[in-house]
C-alpha atoms as a PDB file:
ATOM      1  CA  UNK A   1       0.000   0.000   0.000  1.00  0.00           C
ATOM      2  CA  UNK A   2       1.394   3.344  -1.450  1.00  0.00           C
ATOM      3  CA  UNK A   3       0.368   5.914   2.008  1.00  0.00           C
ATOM      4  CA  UNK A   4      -0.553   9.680   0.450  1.00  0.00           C
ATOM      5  CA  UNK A   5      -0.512  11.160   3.589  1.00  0.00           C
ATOM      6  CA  UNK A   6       2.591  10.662   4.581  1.00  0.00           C
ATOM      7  CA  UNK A   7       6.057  11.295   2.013  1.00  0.00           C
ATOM      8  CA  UNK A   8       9.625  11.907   3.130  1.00  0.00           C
ATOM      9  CA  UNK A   9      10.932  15.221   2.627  1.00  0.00           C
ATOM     10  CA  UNK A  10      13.578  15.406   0.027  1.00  0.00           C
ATOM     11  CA  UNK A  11      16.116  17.553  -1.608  1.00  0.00           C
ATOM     12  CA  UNK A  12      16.059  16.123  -4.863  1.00  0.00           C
ATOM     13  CA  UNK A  13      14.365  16.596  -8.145  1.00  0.00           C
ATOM     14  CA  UNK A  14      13.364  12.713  -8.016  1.00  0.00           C
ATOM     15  CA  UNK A  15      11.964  12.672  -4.891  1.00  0.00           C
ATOM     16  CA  UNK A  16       8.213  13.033  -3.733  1.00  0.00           C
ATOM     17  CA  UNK A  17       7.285  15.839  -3.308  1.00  0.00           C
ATOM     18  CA  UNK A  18       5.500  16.241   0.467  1.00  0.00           C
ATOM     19  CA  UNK A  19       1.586  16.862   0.410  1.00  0.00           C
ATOM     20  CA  UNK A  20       0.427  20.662   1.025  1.00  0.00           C
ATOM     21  CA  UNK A  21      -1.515  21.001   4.135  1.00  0.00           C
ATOM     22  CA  UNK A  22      -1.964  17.138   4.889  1.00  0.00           C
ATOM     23  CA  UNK A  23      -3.603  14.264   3.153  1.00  0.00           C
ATOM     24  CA  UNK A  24      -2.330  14.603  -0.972  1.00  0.00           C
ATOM     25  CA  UNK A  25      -6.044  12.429  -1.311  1.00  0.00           C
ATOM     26  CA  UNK A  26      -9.049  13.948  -1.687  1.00  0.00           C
ATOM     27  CA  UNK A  27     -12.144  12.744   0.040  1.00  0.00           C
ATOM     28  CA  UNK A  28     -15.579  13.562  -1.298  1.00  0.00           C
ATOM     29  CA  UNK A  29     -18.081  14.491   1.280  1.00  0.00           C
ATOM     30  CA  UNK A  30     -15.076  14.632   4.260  1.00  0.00           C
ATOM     31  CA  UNK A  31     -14.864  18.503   4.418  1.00  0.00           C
ATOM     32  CA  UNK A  32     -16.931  21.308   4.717  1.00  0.00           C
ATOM     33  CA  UNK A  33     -15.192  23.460   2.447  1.00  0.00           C
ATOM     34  CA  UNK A  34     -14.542  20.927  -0.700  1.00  0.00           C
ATOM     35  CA  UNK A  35     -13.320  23.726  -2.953  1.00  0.00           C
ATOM     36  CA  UNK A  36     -10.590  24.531  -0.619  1.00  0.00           C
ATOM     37  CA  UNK A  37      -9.871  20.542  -0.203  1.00  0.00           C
ATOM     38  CA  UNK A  38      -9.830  20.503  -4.264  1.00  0.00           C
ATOM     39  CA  UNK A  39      -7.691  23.833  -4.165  1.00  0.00           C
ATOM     40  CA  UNK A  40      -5.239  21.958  -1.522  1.00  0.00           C
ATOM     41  CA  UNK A  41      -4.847  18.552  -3.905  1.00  0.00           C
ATOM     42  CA  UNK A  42      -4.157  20.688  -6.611  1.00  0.00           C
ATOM     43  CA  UNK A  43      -1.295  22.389  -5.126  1.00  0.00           C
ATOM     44  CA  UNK A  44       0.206  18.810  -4.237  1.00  0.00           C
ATOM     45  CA  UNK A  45      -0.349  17.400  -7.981  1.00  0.00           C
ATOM     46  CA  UNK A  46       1.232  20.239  -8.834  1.00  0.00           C
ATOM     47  CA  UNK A  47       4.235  20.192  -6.224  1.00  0.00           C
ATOM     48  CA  UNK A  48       5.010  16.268  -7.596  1.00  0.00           C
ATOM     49  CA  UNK A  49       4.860  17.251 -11.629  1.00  0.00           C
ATOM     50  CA  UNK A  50       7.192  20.835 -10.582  1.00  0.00           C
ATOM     51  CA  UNK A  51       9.368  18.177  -8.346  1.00  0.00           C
ATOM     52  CA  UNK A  52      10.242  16.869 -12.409  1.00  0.00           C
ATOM     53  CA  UNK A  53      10.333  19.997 -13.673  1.00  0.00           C
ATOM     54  CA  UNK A  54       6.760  19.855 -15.291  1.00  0.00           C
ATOM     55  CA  UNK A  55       3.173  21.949 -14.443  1.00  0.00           C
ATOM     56  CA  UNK A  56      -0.053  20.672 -14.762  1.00  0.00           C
ATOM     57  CA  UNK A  57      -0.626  24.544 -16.582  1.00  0.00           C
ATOM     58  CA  UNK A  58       0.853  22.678 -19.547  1.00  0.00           C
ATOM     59  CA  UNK A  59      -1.867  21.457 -21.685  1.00  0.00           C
ATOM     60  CA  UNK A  60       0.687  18.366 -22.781  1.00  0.00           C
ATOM     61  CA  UNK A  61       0.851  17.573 -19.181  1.00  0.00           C
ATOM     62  CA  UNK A  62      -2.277  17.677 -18.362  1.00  0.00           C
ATOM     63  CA  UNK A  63      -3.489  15.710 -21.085  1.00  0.00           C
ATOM     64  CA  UNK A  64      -1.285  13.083 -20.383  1.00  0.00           C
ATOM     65  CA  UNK A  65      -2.597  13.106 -16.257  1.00  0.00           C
ATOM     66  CA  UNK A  66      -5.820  12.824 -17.666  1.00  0.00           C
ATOM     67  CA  UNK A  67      -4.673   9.771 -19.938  1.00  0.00           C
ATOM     68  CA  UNK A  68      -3.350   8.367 -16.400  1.00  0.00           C
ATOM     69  CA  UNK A  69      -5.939   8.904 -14.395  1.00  0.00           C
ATOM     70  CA  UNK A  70      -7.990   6.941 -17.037  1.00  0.00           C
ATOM     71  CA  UNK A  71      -5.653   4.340 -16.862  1.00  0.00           C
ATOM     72  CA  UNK A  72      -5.750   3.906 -13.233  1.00  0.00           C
ATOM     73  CA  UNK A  73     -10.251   4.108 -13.017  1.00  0.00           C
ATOM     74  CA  UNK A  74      -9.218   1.212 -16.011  1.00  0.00           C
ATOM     75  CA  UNK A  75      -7.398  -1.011 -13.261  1.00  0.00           C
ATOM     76  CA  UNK A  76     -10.128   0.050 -10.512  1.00  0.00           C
ATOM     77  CA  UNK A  77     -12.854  -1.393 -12.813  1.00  0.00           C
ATOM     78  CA  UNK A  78     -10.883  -4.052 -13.500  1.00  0.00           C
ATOM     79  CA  UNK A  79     -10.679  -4.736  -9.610  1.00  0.00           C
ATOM     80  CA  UNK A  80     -13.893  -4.121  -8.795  1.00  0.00           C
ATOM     81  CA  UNK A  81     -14.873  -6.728 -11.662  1.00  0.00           C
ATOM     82  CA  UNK A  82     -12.178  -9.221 -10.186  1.00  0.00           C
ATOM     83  CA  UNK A  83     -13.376  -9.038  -6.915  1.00  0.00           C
ATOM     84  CA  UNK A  84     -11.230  -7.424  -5.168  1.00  0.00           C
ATOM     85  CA  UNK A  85     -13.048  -3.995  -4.168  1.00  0.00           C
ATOM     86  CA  UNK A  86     -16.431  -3.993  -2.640  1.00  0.00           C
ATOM     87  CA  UNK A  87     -18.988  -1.846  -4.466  1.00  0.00           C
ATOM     88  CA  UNK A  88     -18.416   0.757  -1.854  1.00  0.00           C
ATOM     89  CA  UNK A  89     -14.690   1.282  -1.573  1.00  0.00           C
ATOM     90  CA  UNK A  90     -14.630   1.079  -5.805  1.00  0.00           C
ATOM     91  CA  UNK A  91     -17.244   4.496  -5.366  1.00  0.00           C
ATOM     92  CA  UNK A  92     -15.339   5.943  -2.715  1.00  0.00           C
ATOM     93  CA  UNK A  93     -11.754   5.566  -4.757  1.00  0.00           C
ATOM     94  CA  UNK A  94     -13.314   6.469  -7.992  1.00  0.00           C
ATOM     95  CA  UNK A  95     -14.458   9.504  -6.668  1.00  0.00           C
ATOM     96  CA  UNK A  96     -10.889  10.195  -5.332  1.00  0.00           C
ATOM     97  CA  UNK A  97      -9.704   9.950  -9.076  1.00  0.00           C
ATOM     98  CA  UNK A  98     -12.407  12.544  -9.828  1.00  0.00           C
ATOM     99  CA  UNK A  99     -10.899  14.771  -7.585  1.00  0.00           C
ATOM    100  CA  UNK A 100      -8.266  14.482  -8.684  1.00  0.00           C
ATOM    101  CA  UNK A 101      -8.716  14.485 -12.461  1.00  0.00           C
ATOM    102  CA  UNK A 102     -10.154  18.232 -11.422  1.00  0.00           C
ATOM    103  CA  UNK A 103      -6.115  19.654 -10.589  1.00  0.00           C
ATOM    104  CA  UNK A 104      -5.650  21.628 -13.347  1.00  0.00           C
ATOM    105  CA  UNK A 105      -8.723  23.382 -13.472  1.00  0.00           C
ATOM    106  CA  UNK A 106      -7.548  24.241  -9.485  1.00  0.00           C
ATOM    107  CA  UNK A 107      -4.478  26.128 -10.515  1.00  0.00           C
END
């Protein structure tokens, strides 16, 4: 299991880049304020693409998020169809992803 909330501080450009103002996963229906908990995920997508010299302003870039955010609902389906994720944690990571997918619009 890959932990978002919790990344090791480093000084180079390969290295994760640390989550802005806690959790880097975003939570449907867990804050009051979900613009400002999209606003916050946004600035942490963006923190790991500038930590490789890339921006999620970059229409290439974010294009190519998109394409991996697909990919990654693709293997959740795919999980969900196998077995492996119960009805309800498949909704509640999917809807993570859609968070997500929203970053760019955020900046």
């Amino acid at each position: 299991m890959i932990r978002l909330d919790h990344r090791r501080t480093g000084a180079g450009p390969g290295d994760p880049a640390p989550p802005v103002g806690g959790s880097a996963a975003y939570q449907p229906g867990t804050s009051s304020e979900p613009d400002q908990s999209l606003a916050r995920l946004a600035a942490t997508v963006e923190a790991l693409f500038k930590a490789r010299g890339r921006t999620l302003t970059d229409k290439a870039a974010a294009e190519s998020y998109d394409i991996t955010l697909n990919a990654v609902g693709l293997m959740l389906a795919g999980a969900l169809a196998e077995g492996m994720l119960t009805e309800q944690t498949h909704a509640k990571l999917a809807g993570m992803i859609e968070g997500m997918r929203s970053a760019p619009e955020h900046l």
